[in-house]
Protein backbone atom coordinates (compact mmCIF):
# COMPACT_ATOMS: atom_id res chain seq x y z
CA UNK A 1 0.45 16.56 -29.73
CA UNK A 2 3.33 17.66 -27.57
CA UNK A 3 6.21 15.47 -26.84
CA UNK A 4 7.26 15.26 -23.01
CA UNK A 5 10.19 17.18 -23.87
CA UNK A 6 8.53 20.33 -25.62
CA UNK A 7 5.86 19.98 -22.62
CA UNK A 8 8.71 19.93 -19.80
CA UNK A 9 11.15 22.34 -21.47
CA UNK A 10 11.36 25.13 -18.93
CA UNK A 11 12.17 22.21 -16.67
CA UNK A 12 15.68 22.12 -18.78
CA UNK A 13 16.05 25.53 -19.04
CA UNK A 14 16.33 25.96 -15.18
CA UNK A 15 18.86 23.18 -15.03
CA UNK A 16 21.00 22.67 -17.57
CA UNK A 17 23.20 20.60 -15.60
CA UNK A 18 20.42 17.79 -16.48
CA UNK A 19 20.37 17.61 -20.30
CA UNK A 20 24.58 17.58 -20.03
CA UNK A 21 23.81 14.81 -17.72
CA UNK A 22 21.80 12.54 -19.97
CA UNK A 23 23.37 13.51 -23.29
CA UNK A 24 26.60 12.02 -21.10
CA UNK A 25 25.09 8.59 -21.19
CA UNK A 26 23.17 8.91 -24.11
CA UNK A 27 24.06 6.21 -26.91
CA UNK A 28 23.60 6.88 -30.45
CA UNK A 29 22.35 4.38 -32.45
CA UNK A 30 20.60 3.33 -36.04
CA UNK A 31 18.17 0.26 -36.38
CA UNK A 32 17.15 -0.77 -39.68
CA UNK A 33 12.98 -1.11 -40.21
CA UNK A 34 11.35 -4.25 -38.73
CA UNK A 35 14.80 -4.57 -36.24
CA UNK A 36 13.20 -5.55 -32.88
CA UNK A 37 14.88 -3.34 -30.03
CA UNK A 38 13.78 -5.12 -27.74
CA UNK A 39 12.19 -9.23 -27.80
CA UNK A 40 9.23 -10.49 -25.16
CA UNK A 41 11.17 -13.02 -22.71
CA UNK A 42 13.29 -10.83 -21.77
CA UNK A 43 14.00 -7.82 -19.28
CA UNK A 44 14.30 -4.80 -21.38
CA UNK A 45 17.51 -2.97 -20.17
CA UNK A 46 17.01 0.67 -22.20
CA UNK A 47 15.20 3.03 -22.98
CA UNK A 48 15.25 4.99 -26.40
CA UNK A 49 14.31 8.66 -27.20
CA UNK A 50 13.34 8.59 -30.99
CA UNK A 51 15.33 11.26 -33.20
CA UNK A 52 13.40 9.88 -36.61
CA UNK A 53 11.49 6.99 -37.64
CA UNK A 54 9.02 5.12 -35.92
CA UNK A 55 8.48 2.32 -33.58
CA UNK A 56 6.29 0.11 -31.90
CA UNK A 57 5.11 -2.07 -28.89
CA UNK A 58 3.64 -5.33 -29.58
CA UNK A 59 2.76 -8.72 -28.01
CA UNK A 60 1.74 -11.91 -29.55
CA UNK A 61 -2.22 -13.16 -28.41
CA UNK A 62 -3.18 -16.46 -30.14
CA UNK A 63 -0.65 -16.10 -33.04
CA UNK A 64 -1.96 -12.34 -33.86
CA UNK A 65 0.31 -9.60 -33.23
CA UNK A 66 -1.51 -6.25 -30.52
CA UNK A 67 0.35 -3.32 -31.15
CA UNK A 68 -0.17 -1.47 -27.85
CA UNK A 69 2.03 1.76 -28.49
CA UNK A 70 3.09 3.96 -31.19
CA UNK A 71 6.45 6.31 -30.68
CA UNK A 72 7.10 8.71 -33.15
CA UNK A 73 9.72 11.96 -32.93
CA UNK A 74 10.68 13.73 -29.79
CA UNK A 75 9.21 10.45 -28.16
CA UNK A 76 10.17 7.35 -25.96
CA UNK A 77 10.38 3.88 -26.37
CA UNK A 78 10.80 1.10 -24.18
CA UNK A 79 8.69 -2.14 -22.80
CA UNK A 80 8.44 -0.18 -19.65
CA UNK A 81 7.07 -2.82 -17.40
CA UNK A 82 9.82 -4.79 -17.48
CA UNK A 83 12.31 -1.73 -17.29
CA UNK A 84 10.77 -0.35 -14.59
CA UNK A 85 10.19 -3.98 -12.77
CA UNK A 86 13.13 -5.86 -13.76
CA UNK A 87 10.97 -8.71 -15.00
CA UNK A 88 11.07 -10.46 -18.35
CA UNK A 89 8.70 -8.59 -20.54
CA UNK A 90 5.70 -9.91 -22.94
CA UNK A 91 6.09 -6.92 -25.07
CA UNK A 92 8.36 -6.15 -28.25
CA UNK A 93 9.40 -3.13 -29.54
CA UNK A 94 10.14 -2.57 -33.14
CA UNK A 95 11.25 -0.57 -35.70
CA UNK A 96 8.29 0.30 -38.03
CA UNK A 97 10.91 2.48 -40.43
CA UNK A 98 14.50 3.20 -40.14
CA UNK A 99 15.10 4.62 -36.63
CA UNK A 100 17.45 6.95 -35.40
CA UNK A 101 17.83 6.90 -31.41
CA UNK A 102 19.32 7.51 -28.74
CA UNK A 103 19.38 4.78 -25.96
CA UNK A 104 19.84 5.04 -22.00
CA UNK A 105 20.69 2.07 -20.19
CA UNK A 106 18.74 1.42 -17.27
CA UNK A 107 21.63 1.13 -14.98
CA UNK A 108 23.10 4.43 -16.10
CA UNK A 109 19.37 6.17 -15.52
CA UNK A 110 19.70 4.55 -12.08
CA UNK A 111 23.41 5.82 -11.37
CA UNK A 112 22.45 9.38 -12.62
CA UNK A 113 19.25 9.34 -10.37
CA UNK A 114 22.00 7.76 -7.27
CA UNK A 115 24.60 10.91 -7.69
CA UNK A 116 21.91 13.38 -8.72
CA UNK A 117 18.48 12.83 -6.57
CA UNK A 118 17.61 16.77 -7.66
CA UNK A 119 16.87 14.97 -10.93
CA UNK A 120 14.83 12.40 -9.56
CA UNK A 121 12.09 15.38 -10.13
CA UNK A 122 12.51 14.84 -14.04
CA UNK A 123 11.47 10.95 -13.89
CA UNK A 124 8.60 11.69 -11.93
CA UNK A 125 7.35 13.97 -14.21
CA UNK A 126 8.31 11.49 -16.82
CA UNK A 127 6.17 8.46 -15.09
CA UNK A 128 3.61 10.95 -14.97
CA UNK A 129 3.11 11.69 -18.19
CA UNK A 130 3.59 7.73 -18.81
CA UNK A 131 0.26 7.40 -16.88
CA UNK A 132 -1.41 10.38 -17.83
CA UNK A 133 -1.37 8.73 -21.71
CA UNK A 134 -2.36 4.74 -19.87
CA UNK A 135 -5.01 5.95 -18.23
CA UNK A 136 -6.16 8.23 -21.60
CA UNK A 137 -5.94 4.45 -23.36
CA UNK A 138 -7.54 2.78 -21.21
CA UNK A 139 -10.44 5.28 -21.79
CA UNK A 140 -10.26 5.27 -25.42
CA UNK A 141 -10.73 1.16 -24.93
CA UNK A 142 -13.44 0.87 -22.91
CA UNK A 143 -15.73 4.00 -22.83
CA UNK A 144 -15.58 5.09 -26.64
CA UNK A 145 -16.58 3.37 -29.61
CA UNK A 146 -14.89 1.93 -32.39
CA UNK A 147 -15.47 5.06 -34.79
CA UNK A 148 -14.68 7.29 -31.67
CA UNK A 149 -11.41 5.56 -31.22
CA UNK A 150 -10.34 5.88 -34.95
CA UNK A 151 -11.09 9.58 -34.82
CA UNK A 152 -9.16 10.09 -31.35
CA UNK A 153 -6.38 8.64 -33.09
CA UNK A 154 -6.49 10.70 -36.01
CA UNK A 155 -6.40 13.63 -34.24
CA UNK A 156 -3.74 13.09 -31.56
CA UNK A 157 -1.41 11.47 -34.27
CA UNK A 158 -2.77 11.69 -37.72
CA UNK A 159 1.19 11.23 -38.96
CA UNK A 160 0.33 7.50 -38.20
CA UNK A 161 -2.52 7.01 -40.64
CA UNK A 162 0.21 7.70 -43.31
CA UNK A 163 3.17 5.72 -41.92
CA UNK A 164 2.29 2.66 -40.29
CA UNK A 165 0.17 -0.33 -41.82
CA UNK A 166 -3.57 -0.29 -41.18
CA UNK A 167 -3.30 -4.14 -39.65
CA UNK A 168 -1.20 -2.35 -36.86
CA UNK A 169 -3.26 0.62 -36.23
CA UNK A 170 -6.52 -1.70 -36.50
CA UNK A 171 -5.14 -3.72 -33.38
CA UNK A 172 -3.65 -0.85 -31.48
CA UNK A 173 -7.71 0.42 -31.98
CA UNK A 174 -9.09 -3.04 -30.45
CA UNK A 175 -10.70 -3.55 -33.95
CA UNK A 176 -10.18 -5.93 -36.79
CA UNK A 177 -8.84 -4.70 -39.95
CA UNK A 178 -12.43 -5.41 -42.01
CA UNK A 179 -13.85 -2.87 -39.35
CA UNK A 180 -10.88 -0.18 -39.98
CA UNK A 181 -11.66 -0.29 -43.56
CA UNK A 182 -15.05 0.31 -42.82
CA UNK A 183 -14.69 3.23 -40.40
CA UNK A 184 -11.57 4.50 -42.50
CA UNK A 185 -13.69 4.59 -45.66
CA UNK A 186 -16.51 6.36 -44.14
C-alpha cells in the first residue's frame, strides 16, 4: 500500500518550498519499543512521520487493550482527535519496536499553515486521506466478516502479520485471539 507521501509526491515536486518548510520544524527523535508517545488523558500536541519501526494506537475497554491503528514506514502517527480538537485524548500511541521519527508540533503545523495558507492545500489532502482509510475501517468492521477482515489485512499490510503480536492484530480485527488462531491457521 502507498504511503500519503509516495501517493502525493508530484504535490512536492511542484513546490518545493513545502518539504523545506516542514523539514524546518521537523524534530528528530528515537523512542525505545513499548515507549508510549503519547498517554490517553491528555491532549496530544505532535504528530510523528515514522522513518523505521512501528507504532500503534490503543485505548483501554474494561481492562483489555483495542489497538485501533497500525503505522508503519513512510507513515503518520498521532491520536488525531485530540490533535486536531484540542481535547484530552482516550487513545495511546506506542512504540511496537524501536522507532525512528520525526515529530511536528502542533503549534508549529499551525504557524506554517498561518504564514503559508498555499500549503493549507497539503493538510487537506492529508485529512483526506485520514478519512478515506476511517471510513475503509469502518467498512472492514461492520460489513465484512471476521475471515474477510483477516484477509483485508493481510493484503493491505501483510508486514504486520510478521512484526506485531497476534493479541494486537486480533483486537485491531474486532476478534479475540482464540478466533485469530483459528482463521490464521486455516
Amino acid at each position: 500500500m502507498e504511503s500519503f507521501f509516495e501517493q502525493h509526491a508530484s504535490f512536492f515536486l511542484e513546490t518545493p518550498e513545502l518539504m523545506q518548510d516542514f523539514q524546518s520544524i521537523m524534530i528528530f527523535e528515537k523512542y525505545p519499543k513499548h515507549h508510549l508517545l503519547h498517554e490517553e488523558g491528555f491532549i496530544c500536541d505532535h504528530l510523528y512521520f515514522i522513518v523505521s519501526g512501528i507504532a500503534r494506537v490503543f485505548y483501554y475497554k474494561n481492562g483489555k487493550d483495542i489497538t485501533c491503528y497500525f503505522s508503519t514506514e513512510q507513515e503518520t502517527i498521532t491520536a488525531i482527535d485530540s490533535f486536531i480538537q484540542r481535547k484530552k485524548s482516550k487513545y495511546n500511541v506506542e512504540a511496537l519496536e524501536d522507532l525512528e521519527v520525526y515529530k511536528i508540533s502542533h503549534s508549529d503545523l499551525e504557524d506554517l499553515f498561518q504564514k503559508h495558507p498555499e500549503y493549507e492545500r497539503f493538510g487537506r489532502l492529508f485529512m483526506q486521506q485520514a478519512y478515506i482509510e476511517l471510513v475503509e475501517r469502518i467498512d472492514d468492521i461492520q460489513l465484512q466478516t471476521a475471515h474477510d477482515r483477516y484477509h483485508t489485512l493481510l493484503k493491505k499490510k501483510p508486514e504486520l502479520f510478521q512484526r506485531v503480536s497476534s493479541k494486537n492484530i486480533a483486537t485491531f480485527l474486532g476478534m479475540t485471539p482464540e478466533t485469530f488462531s483459528r482463521i490464521r491457521g486455516k
